[in-house]
N, C-alpha and C. Protein backbone atom coordinates (compact mmCIF):
# COMPACT_ATOMS: atom_id res chain seq x y z
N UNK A 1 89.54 -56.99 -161.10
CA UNK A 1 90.10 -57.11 -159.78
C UNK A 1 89.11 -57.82 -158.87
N UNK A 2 89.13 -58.99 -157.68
CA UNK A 2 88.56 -59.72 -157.39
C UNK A 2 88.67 -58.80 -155.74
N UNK A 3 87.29 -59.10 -155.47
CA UNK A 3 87.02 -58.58 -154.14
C UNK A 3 87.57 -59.50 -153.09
N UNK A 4 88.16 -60.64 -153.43
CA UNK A 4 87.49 -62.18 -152.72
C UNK A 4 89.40 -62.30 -151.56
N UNK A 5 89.09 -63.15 -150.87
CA UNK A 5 90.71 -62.97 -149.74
C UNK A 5 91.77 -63.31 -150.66
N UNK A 6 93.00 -62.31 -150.11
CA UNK A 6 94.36 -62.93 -150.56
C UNK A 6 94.85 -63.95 -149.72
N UNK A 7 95.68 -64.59 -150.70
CA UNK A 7 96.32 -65.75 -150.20
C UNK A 7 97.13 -65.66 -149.21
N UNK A 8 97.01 -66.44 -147.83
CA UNK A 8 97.69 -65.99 -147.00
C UNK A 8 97.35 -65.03 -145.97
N UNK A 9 96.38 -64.27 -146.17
CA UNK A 9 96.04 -63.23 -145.77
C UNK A 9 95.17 -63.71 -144.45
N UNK A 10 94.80 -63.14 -143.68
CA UNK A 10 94.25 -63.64 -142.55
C UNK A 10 92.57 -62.99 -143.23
N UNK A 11 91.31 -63.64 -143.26
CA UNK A 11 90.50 -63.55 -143.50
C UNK A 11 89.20 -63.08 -142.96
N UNK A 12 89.21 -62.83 -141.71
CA UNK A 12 88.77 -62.23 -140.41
C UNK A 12 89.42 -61.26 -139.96
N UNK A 13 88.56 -60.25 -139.69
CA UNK A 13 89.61 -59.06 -138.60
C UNK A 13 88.38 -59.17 -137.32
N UNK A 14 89.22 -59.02 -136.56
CA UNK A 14 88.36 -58.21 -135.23
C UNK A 14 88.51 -56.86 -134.92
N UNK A 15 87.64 -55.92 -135.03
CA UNK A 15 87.99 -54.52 -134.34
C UNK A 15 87.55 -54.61 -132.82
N UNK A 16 88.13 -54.32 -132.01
CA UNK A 16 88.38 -54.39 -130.77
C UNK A 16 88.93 -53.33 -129.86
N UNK A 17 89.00 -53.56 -128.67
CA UNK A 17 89.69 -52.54 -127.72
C UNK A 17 89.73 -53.12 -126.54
N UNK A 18 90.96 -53.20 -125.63
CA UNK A 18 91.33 -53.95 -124.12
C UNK A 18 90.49 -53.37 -123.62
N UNK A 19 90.38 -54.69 -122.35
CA UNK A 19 89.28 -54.48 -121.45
C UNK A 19 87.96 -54.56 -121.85
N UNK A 20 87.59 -55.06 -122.94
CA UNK A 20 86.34 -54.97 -123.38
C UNK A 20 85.63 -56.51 -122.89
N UNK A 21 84.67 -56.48 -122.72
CA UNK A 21 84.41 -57.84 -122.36
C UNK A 21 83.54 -58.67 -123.46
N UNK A 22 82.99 -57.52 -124.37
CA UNK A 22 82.11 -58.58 -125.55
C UNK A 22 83.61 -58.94 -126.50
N UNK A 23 84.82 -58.19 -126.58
CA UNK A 23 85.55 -58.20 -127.45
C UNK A 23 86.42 -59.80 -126.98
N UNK A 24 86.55 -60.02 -125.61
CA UNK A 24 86.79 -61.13 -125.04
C UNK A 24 85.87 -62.22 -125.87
N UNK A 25 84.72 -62.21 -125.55
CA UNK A 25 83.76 -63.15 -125.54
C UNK A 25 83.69 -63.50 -127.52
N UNK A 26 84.16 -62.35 -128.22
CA UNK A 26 84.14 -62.46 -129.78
C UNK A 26 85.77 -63.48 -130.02
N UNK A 27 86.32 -62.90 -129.08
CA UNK A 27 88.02 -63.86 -129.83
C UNK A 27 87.58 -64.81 -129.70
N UNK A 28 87.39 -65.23 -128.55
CA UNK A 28 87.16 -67.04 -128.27
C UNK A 28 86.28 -67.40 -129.59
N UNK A 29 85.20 -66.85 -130.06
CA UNK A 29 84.43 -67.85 -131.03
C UNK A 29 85.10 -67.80 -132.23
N UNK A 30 85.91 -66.70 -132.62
CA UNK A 30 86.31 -66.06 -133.96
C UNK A 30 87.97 -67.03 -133.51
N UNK A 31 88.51 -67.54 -132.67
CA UNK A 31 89.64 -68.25 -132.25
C UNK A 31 89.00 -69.79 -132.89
N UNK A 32 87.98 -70.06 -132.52
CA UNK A 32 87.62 -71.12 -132.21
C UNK A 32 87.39 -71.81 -133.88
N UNK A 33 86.44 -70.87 -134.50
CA UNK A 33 85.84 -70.89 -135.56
C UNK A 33 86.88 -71.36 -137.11
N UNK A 34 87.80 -70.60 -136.89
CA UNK A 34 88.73 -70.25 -137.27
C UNK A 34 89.47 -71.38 -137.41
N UNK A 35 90.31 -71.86 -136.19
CA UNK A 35 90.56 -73.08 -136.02
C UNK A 35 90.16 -74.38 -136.62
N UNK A 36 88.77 -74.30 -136.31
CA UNK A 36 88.54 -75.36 -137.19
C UNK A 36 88.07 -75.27 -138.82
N UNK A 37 87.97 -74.11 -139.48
CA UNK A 37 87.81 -74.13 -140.61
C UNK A 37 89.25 -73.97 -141.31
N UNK A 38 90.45 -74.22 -140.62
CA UNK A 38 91.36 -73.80 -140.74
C UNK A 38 92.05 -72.61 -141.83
N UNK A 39 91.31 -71.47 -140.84
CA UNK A 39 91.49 -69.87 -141.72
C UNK A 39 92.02 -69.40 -140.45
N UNK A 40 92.55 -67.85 -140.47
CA UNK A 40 93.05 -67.23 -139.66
C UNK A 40 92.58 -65.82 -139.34
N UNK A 41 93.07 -65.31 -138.30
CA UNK A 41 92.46 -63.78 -138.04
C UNK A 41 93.82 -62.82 -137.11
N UNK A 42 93.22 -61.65 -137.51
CA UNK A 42 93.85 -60.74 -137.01
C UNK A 42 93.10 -60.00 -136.62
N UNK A 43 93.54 -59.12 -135.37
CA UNK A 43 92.89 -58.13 -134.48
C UNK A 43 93.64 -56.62 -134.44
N UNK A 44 92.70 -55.28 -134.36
CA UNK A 44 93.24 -54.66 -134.83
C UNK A 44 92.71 -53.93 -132.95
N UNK A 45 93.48 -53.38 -132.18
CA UNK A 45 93.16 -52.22 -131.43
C UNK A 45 92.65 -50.97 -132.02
N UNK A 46 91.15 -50.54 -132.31
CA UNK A 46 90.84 -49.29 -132.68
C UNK A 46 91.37 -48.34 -131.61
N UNK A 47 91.67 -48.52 -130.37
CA UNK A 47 92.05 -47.04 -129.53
C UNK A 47 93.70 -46.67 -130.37
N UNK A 48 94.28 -47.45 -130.61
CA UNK A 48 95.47 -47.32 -131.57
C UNK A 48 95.10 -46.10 -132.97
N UNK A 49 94.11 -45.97 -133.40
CA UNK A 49 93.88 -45.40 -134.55
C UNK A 49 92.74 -44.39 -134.01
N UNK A 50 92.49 -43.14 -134.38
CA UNK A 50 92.02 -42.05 -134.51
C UNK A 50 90.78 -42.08 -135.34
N UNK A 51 91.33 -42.67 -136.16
CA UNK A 51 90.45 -42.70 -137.33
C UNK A 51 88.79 -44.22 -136.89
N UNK A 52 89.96 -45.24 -136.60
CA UNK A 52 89.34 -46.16 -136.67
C UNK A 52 88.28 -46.36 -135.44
N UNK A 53 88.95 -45.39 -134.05
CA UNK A 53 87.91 -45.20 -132.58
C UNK A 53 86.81 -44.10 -133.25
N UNK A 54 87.03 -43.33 -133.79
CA UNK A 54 85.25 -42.60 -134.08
C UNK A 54 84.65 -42.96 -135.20
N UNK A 55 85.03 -44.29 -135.35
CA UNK A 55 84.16 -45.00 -136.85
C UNK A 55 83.51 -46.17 -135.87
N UNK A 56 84.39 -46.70 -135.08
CA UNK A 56 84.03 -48.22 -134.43
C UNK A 56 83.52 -48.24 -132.89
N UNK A 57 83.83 -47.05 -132.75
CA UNK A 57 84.00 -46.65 -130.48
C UNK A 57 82.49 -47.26 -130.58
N UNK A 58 81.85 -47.12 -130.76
CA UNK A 58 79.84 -47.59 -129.55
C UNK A 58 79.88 -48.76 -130.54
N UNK A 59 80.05 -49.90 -131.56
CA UNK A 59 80.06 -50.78 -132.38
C UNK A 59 81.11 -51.94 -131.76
N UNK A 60 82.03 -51.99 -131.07
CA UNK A 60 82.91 -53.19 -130.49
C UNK A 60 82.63 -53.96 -129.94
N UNK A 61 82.65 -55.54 -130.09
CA UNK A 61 83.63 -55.71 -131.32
C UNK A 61 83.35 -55.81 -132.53
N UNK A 62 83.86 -55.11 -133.30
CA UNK A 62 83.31 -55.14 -135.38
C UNK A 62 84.52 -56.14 -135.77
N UNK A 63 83.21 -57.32 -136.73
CA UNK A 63 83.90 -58.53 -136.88
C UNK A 63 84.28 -58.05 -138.84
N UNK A 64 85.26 -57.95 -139.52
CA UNK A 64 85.22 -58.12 -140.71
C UNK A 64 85.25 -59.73 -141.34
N UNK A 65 84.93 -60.36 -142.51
CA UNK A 65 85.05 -61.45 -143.12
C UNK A 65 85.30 -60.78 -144.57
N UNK A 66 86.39 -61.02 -145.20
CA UNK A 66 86.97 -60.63 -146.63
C UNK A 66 87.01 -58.93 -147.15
N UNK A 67 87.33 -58.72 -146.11
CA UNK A 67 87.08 -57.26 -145.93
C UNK A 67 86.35 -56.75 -146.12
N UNK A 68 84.95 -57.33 -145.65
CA UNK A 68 83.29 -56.80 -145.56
C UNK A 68 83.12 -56.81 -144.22
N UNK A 69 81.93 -55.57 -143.53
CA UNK A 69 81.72 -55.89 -142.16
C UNK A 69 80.83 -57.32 -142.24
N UNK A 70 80.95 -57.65 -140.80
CA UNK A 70 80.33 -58.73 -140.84
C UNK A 70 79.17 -58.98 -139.56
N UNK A 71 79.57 -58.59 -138.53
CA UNK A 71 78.78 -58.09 -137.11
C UNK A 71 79.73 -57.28 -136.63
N UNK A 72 78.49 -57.03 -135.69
CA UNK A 72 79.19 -56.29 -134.86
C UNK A 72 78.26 -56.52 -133.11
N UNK A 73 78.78 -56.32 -132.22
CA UNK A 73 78.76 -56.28 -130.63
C UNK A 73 79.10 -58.51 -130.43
N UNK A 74 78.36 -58.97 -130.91
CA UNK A 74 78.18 -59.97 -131.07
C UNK A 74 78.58 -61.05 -131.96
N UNK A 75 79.29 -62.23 -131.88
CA UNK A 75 79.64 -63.07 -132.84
C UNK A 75 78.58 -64.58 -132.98
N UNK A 76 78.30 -64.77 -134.13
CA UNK A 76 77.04 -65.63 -134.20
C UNK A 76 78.02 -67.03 -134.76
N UNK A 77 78.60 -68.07 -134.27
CA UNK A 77 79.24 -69.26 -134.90
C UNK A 77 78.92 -69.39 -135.81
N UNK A 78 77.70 -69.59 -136.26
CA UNK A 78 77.49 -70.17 -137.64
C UNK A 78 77.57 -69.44 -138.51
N UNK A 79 76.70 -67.88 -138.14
CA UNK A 79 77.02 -66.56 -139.33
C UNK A 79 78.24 -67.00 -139.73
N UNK A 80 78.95 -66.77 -138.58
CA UNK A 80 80.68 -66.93 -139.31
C UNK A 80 81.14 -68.21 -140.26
N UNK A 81 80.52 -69.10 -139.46
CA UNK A 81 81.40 -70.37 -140.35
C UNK A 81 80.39 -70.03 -141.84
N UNK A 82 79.57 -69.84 -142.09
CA UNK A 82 78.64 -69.75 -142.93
C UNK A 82 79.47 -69.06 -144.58
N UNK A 83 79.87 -67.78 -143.14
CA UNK A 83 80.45 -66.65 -144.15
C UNK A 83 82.20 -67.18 -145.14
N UNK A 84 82.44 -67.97 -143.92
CA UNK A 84 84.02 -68.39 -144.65
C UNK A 84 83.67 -69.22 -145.10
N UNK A 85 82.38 -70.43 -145.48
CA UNK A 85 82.36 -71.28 -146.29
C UNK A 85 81.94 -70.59 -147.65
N UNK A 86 81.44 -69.55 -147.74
CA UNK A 86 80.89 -68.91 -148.68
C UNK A 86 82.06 -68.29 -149.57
């Protein structure tokens, strides 16, 4: 069984929560990034999940890449493009 993205699958997550302002400042690069490597992402509201606010609450925004963490508070452009070229 291969660890590696499904097809189709959006390849990035953002964990996030409104009103956040680093979580702002993470879409735009993880929007951006994305875009031009032409891959996709999805964002998940942790206040939505129970589970997922006392795993992620003091850590937002937590960036996944292939369903590995990848950062967190902060998004680094290149980490990222780095990581989806990889």
């Amino acid at each position: 069984m291969s660890g590696g993205p499904v097809a189709g699958e959006p390849r990035v997550t953002l964990y996030g929560r409104a009103a956040c302002h680093l979580c702002d400042e993470a879409r735009v690069i993880i929007e951006a990034v994305c875009a031009e490597m032409g891959e996709s992402f999805t964002e998940v509201d942790i206040d939505t999940d129970p589970a997922l606010r006392e795993r992620f609450s003091d850590e937002v925004p937590v960036t996944f890449v292939d369903g590995a963490q990848h950062d967190f508070w902060r998004v680094d452009p290149r980490r990222l493009r780095s990581a989806l070229e990889g």
